[in-house]
PDB file of N, CA and C in Angstrom:
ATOM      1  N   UNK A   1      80.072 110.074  76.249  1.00  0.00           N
ATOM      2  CA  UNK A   1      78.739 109.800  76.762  1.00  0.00           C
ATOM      3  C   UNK A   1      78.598 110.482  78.119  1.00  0.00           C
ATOM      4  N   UNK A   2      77.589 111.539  78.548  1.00  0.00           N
ATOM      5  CA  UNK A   2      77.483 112.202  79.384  1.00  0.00           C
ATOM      6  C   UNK A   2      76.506 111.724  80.246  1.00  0.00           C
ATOM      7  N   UNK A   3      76.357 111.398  81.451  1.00  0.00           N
ATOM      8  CA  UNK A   3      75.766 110.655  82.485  1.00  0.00           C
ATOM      9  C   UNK A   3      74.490 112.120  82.625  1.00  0.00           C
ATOM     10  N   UNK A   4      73.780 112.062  82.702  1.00  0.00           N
ATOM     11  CA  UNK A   4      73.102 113.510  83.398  1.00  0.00           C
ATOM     12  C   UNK A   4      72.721 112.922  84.773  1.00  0.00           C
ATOM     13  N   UNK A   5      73.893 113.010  86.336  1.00  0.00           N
ATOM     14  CA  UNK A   5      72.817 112.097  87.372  1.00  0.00           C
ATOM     15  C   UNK A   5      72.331 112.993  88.310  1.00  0.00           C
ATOM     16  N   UNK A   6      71.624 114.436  87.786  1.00  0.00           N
ATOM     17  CA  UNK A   6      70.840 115.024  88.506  1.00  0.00           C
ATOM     18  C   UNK A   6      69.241 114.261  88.230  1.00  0.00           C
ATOM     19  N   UNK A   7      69.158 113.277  87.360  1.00  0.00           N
ATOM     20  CA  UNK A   7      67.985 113.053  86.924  1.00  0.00           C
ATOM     21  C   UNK A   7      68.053 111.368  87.284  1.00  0.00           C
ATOM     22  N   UNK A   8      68.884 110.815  87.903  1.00  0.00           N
ATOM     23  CA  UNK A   8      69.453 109.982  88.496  1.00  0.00           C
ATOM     24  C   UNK A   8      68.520 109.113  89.819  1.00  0.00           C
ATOM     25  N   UNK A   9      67.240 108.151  90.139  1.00  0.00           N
ATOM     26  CA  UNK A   9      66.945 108.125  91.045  1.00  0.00           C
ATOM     27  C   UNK A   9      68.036 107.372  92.097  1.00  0.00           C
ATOM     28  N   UNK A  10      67.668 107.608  93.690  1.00  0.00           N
ATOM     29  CA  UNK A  10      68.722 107.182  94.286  1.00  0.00           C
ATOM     30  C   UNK A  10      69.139 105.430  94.103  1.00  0.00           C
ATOM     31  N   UNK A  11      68.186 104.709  94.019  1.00  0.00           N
ATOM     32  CA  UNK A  11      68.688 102.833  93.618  1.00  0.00           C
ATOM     33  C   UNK A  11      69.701 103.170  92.461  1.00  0.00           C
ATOM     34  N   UNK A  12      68.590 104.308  91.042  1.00  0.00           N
ATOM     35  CA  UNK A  12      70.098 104.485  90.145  1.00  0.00           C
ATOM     36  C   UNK A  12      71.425 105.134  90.488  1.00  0.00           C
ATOM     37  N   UNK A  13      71.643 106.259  91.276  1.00  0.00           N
ATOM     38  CA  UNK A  13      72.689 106.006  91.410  1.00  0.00           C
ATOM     39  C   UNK A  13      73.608 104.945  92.244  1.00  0.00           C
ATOM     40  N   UNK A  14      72.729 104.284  93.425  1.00  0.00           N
ATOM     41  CA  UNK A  14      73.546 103.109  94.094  1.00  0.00           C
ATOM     42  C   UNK A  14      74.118 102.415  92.840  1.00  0.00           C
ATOM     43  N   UNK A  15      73.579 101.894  92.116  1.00  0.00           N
ATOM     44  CA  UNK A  15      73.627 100.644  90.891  1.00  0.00           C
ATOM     45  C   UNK A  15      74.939 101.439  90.343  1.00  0.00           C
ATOM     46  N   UNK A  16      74.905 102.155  89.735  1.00  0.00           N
ATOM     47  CA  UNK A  16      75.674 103.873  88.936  1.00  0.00           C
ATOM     48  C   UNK A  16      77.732 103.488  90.308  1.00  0.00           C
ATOM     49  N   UNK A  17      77.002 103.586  91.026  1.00  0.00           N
ATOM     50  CA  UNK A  17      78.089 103.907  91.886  1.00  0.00           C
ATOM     51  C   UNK A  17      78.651 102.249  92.140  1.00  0.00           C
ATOM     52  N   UNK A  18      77.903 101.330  92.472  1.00  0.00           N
ATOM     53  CA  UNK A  18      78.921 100.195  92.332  1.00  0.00           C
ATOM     54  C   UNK A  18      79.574  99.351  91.249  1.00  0.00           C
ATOM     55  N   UNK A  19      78.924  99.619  89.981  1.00  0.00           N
ATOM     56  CA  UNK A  19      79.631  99.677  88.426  1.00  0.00           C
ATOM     57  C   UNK A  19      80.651 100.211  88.838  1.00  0.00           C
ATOM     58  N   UNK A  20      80.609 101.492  89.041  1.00  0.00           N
ATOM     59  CA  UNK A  20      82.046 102.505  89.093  1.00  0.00           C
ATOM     60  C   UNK A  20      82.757 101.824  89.986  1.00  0.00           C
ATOM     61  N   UNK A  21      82.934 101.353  90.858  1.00  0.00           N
ATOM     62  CA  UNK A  21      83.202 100.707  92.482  1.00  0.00           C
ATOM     63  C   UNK A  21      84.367  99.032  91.279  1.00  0.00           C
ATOM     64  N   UNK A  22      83.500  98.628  91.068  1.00  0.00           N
ATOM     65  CA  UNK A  22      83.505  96.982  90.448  1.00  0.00           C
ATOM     66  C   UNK A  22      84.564  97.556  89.081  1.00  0.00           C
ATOM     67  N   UNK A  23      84.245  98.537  88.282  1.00  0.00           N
ATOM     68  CA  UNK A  23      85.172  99.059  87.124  1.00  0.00           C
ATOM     69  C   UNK A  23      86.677  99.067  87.721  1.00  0.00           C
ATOM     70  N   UNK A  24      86.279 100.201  88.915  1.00  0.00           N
ATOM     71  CA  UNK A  24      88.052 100.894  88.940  1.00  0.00           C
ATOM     72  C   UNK A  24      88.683  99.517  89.587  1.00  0.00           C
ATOM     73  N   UNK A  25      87.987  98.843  90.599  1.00  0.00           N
ATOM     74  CA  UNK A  25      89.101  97.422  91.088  1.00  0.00           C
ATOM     75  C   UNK A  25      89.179  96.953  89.743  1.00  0.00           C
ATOM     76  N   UNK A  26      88.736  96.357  89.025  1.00  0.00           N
ATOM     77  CA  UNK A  26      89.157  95.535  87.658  1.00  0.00           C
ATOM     78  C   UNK A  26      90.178  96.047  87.158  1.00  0.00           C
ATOM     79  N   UNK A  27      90.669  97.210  86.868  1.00  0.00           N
ATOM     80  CA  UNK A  27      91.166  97.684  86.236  1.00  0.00           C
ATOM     81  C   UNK A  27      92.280  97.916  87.291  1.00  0.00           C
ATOM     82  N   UNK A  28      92.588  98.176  88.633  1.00  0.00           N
ATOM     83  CA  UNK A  28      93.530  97.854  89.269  1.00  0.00           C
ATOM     84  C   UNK A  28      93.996  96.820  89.299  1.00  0.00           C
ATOM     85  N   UNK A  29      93.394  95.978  89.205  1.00  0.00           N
ATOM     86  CA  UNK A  29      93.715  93.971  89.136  1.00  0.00           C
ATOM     87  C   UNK A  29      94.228  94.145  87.857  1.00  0.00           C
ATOM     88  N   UNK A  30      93.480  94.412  87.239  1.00  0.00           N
ATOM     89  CA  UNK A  30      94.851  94.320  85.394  1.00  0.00           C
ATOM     90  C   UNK A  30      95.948  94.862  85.520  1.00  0.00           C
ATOM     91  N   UNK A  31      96.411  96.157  86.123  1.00  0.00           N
ATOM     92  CA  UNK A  31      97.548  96.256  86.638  1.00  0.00           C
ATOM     93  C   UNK A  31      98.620  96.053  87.300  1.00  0.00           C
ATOM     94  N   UNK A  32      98.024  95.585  88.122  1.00  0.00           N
ATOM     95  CA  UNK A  32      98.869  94.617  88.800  1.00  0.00           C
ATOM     96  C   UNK A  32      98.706  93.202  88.313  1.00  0.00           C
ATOM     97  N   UNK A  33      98.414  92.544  87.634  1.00  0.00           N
ATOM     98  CA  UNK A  33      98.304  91.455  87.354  1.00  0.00           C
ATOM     99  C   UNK A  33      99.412  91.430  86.081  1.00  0.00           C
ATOM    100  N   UNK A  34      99.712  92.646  85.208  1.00  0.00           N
ATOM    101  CA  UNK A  34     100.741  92.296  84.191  1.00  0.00           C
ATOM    102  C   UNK A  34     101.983  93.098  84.735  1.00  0.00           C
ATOM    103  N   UNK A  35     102.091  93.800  85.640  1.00  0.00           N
ATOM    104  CA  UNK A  35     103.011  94.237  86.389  1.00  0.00           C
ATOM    105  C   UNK A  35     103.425  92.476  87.198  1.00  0.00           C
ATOM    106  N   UNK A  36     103.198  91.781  87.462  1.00  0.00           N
ATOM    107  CA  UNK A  36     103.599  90.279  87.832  1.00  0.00           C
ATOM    108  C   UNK A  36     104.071  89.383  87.442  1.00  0.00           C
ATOM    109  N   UNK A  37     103.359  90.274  85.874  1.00  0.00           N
ATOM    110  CA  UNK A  37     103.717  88.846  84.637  1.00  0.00           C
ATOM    111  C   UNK A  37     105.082  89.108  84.505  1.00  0.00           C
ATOM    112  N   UNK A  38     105.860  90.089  85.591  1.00  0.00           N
ATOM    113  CA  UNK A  38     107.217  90.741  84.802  1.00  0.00           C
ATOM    114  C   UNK A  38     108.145  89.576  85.642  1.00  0.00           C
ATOM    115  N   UNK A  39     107.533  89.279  86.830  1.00  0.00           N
ATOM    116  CA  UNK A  39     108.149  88.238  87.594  1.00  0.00           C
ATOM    117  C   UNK A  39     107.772  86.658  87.566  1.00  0.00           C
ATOM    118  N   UNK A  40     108.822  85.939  87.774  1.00  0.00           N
ATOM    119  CA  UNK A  40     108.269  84.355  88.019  1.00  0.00           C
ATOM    120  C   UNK A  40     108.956  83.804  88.916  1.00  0.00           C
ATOM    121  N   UNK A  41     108.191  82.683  89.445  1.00  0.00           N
ATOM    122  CA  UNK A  41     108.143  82.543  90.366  1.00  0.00           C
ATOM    123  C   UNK A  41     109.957  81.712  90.838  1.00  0.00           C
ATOM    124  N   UNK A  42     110.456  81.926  91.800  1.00  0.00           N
ATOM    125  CA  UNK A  42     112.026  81.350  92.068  1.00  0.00           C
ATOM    126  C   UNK A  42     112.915  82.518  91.900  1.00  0.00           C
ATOM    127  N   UNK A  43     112.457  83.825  91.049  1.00  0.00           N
ATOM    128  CA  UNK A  43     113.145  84.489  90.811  1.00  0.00           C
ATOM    129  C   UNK A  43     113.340  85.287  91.623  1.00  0.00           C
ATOM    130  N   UNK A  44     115.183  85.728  91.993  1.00  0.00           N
ATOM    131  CA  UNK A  44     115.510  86.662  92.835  1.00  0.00           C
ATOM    132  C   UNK A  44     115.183  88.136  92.718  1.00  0.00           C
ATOM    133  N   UNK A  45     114.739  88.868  93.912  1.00  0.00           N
ATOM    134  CA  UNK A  45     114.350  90.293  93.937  1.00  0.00           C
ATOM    135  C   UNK A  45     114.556  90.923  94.924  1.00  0.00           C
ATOM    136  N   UNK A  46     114.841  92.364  95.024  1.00  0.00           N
ATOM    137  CA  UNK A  46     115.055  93.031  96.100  1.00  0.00           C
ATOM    138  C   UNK A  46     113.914  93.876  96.149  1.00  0.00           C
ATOM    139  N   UNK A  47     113.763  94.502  97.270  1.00  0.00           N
ATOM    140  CA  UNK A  47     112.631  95.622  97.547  1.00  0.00           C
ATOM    141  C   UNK A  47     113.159  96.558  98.699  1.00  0.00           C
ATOM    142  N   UNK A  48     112.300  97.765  99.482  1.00  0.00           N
ATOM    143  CA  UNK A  48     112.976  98.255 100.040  1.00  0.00           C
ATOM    144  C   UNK A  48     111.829  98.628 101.064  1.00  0.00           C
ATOM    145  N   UNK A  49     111.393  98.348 102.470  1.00  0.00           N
ATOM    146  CA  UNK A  49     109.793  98.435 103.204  1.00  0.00           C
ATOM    147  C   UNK A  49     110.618  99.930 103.686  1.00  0.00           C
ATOM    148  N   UNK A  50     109.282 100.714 104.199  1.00  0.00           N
ATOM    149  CA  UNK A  50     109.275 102.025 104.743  1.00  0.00           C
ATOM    150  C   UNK A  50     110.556 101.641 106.142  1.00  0.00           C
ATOM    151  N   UNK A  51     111.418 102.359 106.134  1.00  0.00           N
ATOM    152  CA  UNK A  51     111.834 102.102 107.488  1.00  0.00           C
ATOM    153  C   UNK A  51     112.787 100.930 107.747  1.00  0.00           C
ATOM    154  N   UNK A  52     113.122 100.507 106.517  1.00  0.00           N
ATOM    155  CA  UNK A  52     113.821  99.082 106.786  1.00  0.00           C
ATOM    156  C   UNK A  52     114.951  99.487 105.820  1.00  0.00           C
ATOM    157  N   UNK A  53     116.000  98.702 105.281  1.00  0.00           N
ATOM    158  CA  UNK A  53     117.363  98.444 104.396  1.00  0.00           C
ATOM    159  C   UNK A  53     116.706  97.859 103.387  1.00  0.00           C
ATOM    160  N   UNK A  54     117.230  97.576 102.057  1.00  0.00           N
ATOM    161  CA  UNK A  54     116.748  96.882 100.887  1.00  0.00           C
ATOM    162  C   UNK A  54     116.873  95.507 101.069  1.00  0.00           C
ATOM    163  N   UNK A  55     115.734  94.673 100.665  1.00  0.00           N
ATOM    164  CA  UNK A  55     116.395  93.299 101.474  1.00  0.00           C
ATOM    165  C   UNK A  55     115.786  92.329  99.920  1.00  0.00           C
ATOM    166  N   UNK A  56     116.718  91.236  99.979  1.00  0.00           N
ATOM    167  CA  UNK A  56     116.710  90.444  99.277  1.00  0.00           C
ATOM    168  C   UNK A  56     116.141  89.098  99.177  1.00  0.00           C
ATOM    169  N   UNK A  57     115.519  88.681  98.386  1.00  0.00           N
ATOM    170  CA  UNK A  57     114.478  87.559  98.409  1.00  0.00           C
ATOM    171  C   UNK A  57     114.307  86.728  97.574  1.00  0.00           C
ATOM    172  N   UNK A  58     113.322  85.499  97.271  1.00  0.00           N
ATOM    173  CA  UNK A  58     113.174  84.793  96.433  1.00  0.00           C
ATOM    174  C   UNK A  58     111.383  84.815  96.117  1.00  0.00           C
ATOM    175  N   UNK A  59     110.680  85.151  94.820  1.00  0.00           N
ATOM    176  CA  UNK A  59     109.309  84.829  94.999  1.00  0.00           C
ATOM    177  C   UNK A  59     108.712  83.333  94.851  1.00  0.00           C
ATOM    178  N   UNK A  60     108.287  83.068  95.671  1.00  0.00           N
ATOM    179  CA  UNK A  60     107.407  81.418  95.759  1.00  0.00           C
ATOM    180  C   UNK A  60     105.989  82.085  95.863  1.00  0.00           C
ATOM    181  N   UNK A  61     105.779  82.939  95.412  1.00  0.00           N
ATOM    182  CA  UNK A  61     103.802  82.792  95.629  1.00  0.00           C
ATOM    183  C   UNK A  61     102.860  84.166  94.553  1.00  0.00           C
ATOM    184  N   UNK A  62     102.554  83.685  93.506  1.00  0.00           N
ATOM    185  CA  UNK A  62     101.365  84.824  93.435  1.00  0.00           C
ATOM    186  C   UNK A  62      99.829  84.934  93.681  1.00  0.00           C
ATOM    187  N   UNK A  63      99.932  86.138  94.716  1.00  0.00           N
ATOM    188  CA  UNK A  63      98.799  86.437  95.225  1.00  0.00           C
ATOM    189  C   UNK A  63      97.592  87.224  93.765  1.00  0.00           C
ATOM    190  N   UNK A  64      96.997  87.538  94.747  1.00  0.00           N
ATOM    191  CA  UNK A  64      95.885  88.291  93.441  1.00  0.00           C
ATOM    192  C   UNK A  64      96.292  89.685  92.913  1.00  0.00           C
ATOM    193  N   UNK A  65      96.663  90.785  93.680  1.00  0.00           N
ATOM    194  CA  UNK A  65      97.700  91.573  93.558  1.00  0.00           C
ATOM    195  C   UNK A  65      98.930  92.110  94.292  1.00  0.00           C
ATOM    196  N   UNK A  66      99.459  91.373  94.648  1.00  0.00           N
ATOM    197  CA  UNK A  66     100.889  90.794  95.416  1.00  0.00           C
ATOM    198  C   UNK A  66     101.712  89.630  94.725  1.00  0.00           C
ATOM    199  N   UNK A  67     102.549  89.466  95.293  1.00  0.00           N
ATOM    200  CA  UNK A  67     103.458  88.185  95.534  1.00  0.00           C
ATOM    201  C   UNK A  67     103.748  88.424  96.907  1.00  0.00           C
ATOM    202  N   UNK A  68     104.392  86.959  97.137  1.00  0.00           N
ATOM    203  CA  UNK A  68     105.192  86.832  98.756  1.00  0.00           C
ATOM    204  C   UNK A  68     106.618  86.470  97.971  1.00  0.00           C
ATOM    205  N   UNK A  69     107.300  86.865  98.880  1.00  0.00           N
ATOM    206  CA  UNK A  69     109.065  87.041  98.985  1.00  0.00           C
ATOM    207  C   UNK A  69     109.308  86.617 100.295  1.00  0.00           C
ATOM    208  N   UNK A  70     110.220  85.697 100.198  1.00  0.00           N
ATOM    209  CA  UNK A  70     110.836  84.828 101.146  1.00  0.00           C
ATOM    210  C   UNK A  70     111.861  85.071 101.072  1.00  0.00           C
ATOM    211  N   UNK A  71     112.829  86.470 102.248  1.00  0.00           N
ATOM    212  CA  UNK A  71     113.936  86.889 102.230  1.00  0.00           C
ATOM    213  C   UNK A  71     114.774  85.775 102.747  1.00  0.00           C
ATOM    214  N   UNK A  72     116.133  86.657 102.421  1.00  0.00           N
ATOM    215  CA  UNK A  72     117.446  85.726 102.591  1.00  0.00           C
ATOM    216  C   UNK A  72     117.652  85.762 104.216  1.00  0.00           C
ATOM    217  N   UNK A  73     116.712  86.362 105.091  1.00  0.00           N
ATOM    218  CA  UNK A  73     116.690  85.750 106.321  1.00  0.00           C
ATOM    219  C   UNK A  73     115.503  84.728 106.949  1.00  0.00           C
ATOM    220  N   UNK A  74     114.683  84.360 105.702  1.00  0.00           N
ATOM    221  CA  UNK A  74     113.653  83.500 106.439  1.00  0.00           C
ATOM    222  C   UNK A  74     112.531  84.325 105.998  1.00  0.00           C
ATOM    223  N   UNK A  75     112.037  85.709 106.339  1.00  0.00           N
ATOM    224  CA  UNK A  75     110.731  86.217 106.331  1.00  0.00           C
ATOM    225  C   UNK A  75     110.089  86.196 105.371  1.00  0.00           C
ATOM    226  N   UNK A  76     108.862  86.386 105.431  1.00  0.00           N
ATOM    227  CA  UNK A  76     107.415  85.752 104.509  1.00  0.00           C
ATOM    228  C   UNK A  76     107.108  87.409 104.213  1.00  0.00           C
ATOM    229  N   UNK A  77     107.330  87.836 103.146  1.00  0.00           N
ATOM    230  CA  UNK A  77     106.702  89.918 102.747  1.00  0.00           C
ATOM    231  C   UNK A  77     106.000  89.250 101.559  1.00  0.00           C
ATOM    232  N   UNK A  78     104.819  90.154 101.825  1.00  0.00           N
ATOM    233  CA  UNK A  78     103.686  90.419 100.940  1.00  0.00           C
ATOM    234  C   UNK A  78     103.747  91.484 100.429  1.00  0.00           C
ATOM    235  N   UNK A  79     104.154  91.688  98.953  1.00  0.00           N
ATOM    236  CA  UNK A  79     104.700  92.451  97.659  1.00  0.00           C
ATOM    237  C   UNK A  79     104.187  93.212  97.034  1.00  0.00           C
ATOM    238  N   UNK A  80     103.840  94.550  96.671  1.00  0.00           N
ATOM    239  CA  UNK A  80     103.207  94.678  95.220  1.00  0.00           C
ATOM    240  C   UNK A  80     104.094  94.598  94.002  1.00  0.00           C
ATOM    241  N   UNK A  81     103.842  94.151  93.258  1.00  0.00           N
ATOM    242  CA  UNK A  81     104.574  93.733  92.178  1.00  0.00           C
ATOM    243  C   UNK A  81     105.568  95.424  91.764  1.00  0.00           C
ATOM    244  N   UNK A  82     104.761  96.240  91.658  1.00  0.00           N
ATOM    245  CA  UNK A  82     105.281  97.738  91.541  1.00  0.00           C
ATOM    246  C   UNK A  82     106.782  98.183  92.458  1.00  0.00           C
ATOM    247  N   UNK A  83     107.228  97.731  93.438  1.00  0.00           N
ATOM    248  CA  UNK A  83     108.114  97.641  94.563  1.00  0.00           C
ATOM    249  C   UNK A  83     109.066  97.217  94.157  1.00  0.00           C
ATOM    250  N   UNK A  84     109.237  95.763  93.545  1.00  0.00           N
ATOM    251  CA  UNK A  84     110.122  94.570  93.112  1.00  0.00           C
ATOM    252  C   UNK A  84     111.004  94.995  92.148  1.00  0.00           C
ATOM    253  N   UNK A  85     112.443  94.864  92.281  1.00  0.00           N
ATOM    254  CA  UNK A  85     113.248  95.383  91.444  1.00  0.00           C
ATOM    255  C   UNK A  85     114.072  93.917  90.589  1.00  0.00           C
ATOM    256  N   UNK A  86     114.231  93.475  89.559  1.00  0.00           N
ATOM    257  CA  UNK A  86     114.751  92.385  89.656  1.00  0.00           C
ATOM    258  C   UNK A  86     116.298  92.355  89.987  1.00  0.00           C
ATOM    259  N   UNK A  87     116.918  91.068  90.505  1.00  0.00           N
ATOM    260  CA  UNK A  87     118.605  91.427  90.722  1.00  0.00           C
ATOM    261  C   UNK A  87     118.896  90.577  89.491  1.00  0.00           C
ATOM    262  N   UNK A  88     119.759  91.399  88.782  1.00  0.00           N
ATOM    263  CA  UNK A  88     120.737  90.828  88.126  1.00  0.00           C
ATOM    264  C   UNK A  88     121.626  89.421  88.023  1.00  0.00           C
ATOM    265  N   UNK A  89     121.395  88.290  87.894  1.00  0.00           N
ATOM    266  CA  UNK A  89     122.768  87.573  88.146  1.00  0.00           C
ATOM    267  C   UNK A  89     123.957  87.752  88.014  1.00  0.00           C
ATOM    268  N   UNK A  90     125.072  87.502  88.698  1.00  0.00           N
ATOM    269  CA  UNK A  90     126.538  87.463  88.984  1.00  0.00           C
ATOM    270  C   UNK A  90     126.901  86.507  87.889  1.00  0.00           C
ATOM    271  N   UNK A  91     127.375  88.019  87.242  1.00  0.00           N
ATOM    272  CA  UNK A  91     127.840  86.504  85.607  1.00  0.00           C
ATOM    273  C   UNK A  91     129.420  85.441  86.771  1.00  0.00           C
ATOM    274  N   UNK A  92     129.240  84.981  85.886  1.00  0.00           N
ATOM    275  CA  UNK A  92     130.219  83.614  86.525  1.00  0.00           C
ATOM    276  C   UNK A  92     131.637  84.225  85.910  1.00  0.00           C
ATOM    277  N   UNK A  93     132.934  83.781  86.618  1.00  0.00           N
ATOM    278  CA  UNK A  93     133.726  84.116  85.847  1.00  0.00           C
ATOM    279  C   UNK A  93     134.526  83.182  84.462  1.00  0.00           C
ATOM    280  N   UNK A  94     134.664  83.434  83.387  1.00  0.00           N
ATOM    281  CA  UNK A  94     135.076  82.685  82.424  1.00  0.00           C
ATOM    282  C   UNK A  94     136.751  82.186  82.416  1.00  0.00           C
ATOM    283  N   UNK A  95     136.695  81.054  81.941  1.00  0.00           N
ATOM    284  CA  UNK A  95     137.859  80.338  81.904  1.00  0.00           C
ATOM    285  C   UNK A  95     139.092  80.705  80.840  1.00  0.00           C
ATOM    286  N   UNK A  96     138.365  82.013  79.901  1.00  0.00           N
ATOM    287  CA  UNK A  96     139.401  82.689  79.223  1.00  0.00           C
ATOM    288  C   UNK A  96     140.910  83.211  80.114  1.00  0.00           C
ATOM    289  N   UNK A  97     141.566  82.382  79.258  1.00  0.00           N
ATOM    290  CA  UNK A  97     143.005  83.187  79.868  1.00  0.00           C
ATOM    291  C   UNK A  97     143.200  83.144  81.226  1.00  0.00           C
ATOM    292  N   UNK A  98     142.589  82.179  81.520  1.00  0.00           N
ATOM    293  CA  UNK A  98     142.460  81.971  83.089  1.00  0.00           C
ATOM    294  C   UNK A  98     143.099  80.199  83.608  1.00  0.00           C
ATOM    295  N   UNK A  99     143.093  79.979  84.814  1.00  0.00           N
ATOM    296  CA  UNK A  99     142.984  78.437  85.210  1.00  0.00           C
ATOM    297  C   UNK A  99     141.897  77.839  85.892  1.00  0.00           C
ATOM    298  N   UNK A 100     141.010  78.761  85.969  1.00  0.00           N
ATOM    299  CA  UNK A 100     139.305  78.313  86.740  1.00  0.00           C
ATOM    300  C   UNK A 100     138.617  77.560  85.510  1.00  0.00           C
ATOM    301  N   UNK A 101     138.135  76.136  86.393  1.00  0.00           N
ATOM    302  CA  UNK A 101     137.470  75.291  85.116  1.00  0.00           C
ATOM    303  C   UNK A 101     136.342  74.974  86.228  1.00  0.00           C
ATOM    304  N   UNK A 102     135.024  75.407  84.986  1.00  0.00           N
ATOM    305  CA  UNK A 102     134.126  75.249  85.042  1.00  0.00           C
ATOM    306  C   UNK A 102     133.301  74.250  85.845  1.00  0.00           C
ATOM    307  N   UNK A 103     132.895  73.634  86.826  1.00  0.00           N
ATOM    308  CA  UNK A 103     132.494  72.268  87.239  1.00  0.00           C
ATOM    309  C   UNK A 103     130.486  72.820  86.770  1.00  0.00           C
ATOM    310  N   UNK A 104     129.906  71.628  87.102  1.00  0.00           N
ATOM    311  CA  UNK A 104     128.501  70.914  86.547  1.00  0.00           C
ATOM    312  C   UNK A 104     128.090  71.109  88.254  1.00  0.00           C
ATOM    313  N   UNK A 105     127.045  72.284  88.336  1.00  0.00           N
ATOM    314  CA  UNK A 105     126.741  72.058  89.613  1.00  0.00           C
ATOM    315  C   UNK A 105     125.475  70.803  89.345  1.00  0.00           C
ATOM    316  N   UNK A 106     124.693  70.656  90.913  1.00  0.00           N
ATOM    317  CA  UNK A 106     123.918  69.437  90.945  1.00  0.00           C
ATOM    318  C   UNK A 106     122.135  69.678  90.957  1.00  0.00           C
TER     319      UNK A 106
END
């Protein structure tokens, strides 16, 4: 479908131009919004800010297209989900062939 907006009066294109305006955020919000769904919330993550070391965190919050991460020193970072790498858990070590027994944490 071909727009012709030489024939376009100017209110139409205002109207024309904030559709387009209101489209492309929507469609950034869907992106980031299932880019989030990849995380939940408690779960550990690292990231890496311009200028800083990779630092490690926990998420407690989703924003509209963010999360906050509450690093392992205290600080409050506001996320794009795109950034967030998940960490792996530290498998535990098994009691095969071993003398380490298992305890019931609390």
């Amino acid at each position: 479908m071909a727009i012709d907006i030489d024939r376009l009066t100017e209110p139409e294109l205002v109207d024309l131009n904030n559709r387009i305006v209101a489209r492309l955020r929507f469609l950034q919000q869907m992106r980031a919004h299932a880019s989030m769904l990849e995380f939940s919330l408690g779960e550990r993550v690292s990231f890496q800010p311009d200028g800083h070391p990779v630092l490690f965190g926990v998420i407690t919050k989703y924003n509209r297209k963010s999360v906050t991460v509450i690093t392992e020193t205290g600080q409050h970072w506001t996320v794009a989900p795109n950034f967030l790498r998940k960490i792996k858990p530290v498998r535990e070590a098994s009691s095969e062939g071993g003398q380490v027994i298992g305890l019931p944490r609390k």
